[in-house]
N, C-alpha and C. Protein backbone atom coordinates (compact mmCIF):
# COMPACT_ATOMS: atom_id res chain seq x y z
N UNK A 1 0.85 -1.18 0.00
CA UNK A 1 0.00 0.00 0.00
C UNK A 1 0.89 1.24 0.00
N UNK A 2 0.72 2.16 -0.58
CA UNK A 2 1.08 3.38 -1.31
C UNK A 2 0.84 4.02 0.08
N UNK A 3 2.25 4.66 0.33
CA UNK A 3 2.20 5.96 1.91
C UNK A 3 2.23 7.21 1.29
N UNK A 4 2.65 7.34 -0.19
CA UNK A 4 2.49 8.50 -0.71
C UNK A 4 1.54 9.48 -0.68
N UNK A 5 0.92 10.22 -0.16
CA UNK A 5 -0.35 10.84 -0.30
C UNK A 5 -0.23 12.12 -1.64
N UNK A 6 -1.53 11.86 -1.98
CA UNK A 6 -2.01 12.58 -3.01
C UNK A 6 -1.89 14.34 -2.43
N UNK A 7 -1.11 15.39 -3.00
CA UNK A 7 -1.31 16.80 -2.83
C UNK A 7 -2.56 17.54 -2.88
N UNK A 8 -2.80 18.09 -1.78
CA UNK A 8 -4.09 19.12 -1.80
C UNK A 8 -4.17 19.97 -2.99
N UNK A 9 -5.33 19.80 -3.49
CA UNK A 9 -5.54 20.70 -4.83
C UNK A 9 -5.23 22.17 -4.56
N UNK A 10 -5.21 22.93 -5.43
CA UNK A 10 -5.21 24.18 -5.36
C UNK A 10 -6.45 24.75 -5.93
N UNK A 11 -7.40 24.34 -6.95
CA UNK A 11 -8.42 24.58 -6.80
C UNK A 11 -9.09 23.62 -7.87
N UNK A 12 -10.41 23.75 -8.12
CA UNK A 12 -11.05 22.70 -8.88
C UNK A 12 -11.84 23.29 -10.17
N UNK A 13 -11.97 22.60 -10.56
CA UNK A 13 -12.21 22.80 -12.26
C UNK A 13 -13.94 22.12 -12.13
N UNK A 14 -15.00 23.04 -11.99
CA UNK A 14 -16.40 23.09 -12.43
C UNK A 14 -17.07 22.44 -13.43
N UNK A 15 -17.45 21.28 -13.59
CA UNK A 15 -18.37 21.66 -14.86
C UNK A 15 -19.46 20.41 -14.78
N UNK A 16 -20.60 20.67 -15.99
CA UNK A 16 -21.54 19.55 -15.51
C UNK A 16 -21.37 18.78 -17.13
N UNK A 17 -21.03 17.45 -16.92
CA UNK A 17 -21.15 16.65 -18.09
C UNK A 17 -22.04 16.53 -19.08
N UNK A 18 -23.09 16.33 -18.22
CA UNK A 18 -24.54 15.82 -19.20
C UNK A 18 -25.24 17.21 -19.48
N UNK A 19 -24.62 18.55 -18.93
CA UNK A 19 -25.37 19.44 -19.64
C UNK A 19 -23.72 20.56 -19.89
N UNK A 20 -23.31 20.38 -21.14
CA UNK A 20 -22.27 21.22 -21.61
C UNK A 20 -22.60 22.56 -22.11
N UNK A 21 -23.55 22.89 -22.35
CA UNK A 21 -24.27 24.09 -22.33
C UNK A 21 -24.03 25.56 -21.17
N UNK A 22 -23.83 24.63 -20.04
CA UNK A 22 -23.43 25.40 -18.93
C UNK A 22 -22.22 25.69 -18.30
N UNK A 23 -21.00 25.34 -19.59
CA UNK A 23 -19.93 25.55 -19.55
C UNK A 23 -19.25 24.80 -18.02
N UNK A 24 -18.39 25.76 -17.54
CA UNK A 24 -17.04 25.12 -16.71
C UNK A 24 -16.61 26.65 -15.74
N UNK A 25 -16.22 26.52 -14.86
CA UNK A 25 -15.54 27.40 -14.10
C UNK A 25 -14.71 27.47 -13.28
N UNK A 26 -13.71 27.98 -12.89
CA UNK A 26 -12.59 27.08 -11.39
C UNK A 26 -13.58 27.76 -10.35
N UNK A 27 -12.97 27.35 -9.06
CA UNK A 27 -13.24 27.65 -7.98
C UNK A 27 -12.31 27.01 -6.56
N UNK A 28 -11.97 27.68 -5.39
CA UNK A 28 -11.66 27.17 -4.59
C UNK A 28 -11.53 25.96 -3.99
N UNK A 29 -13.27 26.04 -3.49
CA UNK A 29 -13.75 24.92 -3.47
C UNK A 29 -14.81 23.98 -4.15
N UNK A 30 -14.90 22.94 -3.63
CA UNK A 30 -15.44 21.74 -4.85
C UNK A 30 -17.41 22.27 -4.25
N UNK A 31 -17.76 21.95 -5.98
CA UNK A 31 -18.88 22.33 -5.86
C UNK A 31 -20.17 21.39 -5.00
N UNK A 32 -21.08 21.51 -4.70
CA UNK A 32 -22.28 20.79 -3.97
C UNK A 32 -22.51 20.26 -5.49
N UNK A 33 -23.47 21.15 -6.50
CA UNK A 33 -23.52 20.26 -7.45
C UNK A 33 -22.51 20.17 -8.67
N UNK A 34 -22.71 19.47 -9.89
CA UNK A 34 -22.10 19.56 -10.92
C UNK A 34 -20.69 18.24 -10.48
N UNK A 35 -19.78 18.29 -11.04
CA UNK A 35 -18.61 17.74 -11.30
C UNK A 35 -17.12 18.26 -10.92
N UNK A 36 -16.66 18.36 -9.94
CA UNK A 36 -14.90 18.98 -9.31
C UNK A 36 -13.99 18.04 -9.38
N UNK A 37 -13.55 18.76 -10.23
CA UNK A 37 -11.97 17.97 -10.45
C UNK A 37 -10.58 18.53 -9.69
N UNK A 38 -10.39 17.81 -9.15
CA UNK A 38 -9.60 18.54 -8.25
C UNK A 38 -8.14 18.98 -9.31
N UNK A 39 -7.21 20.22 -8.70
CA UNK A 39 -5.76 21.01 -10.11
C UNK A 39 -5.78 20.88 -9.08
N UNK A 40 -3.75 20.43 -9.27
CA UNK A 40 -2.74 20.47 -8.86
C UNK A 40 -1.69 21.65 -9.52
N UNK A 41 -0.74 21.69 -8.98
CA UNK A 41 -0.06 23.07 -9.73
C UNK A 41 1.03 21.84 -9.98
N UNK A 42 2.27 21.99 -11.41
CA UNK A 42 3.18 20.89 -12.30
C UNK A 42 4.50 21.10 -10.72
N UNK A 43 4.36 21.55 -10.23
CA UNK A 43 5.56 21.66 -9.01
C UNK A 43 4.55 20.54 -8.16
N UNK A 44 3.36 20.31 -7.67
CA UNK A 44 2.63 19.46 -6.65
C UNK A 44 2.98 17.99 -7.71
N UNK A 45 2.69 18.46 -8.97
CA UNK A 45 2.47 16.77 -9.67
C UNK A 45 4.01 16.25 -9.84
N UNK A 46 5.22 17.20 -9.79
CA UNK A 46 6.35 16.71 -10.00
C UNK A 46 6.99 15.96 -8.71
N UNK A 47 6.40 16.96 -7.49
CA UNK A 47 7.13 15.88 -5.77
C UNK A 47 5.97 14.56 -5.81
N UNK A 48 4.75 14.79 -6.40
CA UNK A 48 3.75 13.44 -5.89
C UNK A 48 4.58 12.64 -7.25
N UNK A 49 4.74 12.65 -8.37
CA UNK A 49 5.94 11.51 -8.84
C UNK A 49 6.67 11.03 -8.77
N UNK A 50 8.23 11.91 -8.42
CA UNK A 50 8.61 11.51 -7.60
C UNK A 50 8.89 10.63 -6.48
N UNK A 51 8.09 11.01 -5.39
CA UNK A 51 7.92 10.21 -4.60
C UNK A 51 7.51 8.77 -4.96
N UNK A 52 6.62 8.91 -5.33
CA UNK A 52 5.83 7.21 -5.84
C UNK A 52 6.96 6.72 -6.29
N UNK A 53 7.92 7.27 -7.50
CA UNK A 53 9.02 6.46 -8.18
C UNK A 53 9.88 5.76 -6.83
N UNK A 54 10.19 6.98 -6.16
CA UNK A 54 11.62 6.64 -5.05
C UNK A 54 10.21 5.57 -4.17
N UNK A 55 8.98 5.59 -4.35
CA UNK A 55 8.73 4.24 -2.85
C UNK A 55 8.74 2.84 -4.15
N UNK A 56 8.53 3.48 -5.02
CA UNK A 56 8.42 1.48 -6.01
C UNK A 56 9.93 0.86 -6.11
N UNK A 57 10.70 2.05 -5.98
CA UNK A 57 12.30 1.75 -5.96
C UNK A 57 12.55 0.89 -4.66
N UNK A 58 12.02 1.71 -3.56
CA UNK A 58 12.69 1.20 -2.75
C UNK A 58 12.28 -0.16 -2.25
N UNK A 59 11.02 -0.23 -2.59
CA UNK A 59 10.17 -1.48 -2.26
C UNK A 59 10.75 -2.63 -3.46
N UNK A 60 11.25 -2.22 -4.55
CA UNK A 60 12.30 -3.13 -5.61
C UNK A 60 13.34 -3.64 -4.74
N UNK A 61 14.07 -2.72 -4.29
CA UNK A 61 15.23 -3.03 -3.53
C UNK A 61 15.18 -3.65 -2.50
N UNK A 62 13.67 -4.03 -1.74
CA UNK A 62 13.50 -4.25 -0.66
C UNK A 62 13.30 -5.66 -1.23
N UNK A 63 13.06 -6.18 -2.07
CA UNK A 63 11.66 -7.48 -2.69
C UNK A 63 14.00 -7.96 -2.71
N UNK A 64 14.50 -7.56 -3.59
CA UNK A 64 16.11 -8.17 -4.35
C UNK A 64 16.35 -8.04 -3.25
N UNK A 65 16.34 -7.38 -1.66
CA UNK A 65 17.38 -7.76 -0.77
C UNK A 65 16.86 -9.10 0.01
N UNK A 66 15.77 -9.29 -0.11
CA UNK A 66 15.08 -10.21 1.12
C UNK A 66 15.18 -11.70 0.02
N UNK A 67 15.59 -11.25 -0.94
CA UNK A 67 16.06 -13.10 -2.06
C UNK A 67 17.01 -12.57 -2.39
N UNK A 68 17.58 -12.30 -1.36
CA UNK A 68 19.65 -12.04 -1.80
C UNK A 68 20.49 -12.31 -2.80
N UNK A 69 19.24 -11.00 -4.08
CA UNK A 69 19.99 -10.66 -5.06
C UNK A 69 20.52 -9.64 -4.95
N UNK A 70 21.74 -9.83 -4.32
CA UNK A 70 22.38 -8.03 -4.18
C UNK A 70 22.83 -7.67 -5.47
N UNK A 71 23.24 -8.01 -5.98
CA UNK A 71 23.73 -7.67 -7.42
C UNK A 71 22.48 -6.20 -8.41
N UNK A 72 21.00 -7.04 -8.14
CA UNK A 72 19.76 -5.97 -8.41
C UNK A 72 19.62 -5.21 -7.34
N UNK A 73 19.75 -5.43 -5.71
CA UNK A 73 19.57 -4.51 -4.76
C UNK A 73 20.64 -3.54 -5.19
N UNK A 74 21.46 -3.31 -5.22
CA UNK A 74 22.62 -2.40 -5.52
C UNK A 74 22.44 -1.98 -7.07
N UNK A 75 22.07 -2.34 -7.90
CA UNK A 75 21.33 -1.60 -9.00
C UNK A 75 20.26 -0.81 -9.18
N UNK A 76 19.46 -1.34 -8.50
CA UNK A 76 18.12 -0.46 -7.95
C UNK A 76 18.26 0.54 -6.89
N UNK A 77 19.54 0.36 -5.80
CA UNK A 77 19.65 1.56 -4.90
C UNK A 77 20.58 2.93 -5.80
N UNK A 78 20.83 2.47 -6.94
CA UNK A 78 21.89 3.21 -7.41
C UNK A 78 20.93 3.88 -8.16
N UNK A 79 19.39 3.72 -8.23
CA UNK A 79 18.56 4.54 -9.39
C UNK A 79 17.86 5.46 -8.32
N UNK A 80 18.07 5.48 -6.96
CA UNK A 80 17.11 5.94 -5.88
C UNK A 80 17.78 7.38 -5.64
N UNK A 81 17.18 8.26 -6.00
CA UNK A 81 18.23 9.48 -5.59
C UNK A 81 18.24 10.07 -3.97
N UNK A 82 19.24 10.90 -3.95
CA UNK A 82 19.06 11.38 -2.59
C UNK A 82 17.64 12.09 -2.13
N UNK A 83 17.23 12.23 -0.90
CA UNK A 83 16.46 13.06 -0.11
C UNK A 83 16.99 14.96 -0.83
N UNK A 84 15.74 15.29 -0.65
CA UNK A 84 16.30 16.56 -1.05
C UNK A 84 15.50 17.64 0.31
């Protein structure tokens, strides 16, 4: 299970599907009716990638150390970058 958590939107994107007539609008917050999609800003979607990459890495490295393939553990720690 994924510890990564998903970034708080910055605001949401309005609109109603089945009636496109009534266009779309952002807003703060998510609407009562209609359809909210939650925006992220490309700086929120670049650390939530990130991250996910460095936990499937490490959970790679974790799966090759525990069947003592060090040879892939040490290949896979070498793709894990530092903490920033």
């Amino acid at each position: 299970m994924t510890q990564v958590k998903m970034p708080q939107p910055v605001a949401f994107l309005i609109d109603w599907p089945d009636e496109p007539d009534l266009g779309n609008y952002f807003a703060e917050e998510q609407a009562p009716t209609g359809r909210s999609r939650p925006l992220i800003t490309t700086t929120q979607a670049e650390a939530y990638a990130a991250a996910k990459v460095r936990e499937a890495l490490e959970e790679a490295a974790e799966i090759a150390d525990r069947n003592n393939d060090f040879s892939t553990y040490d290949a896979i720690r070498a793709l894990i970058p530092p903490h920033q």
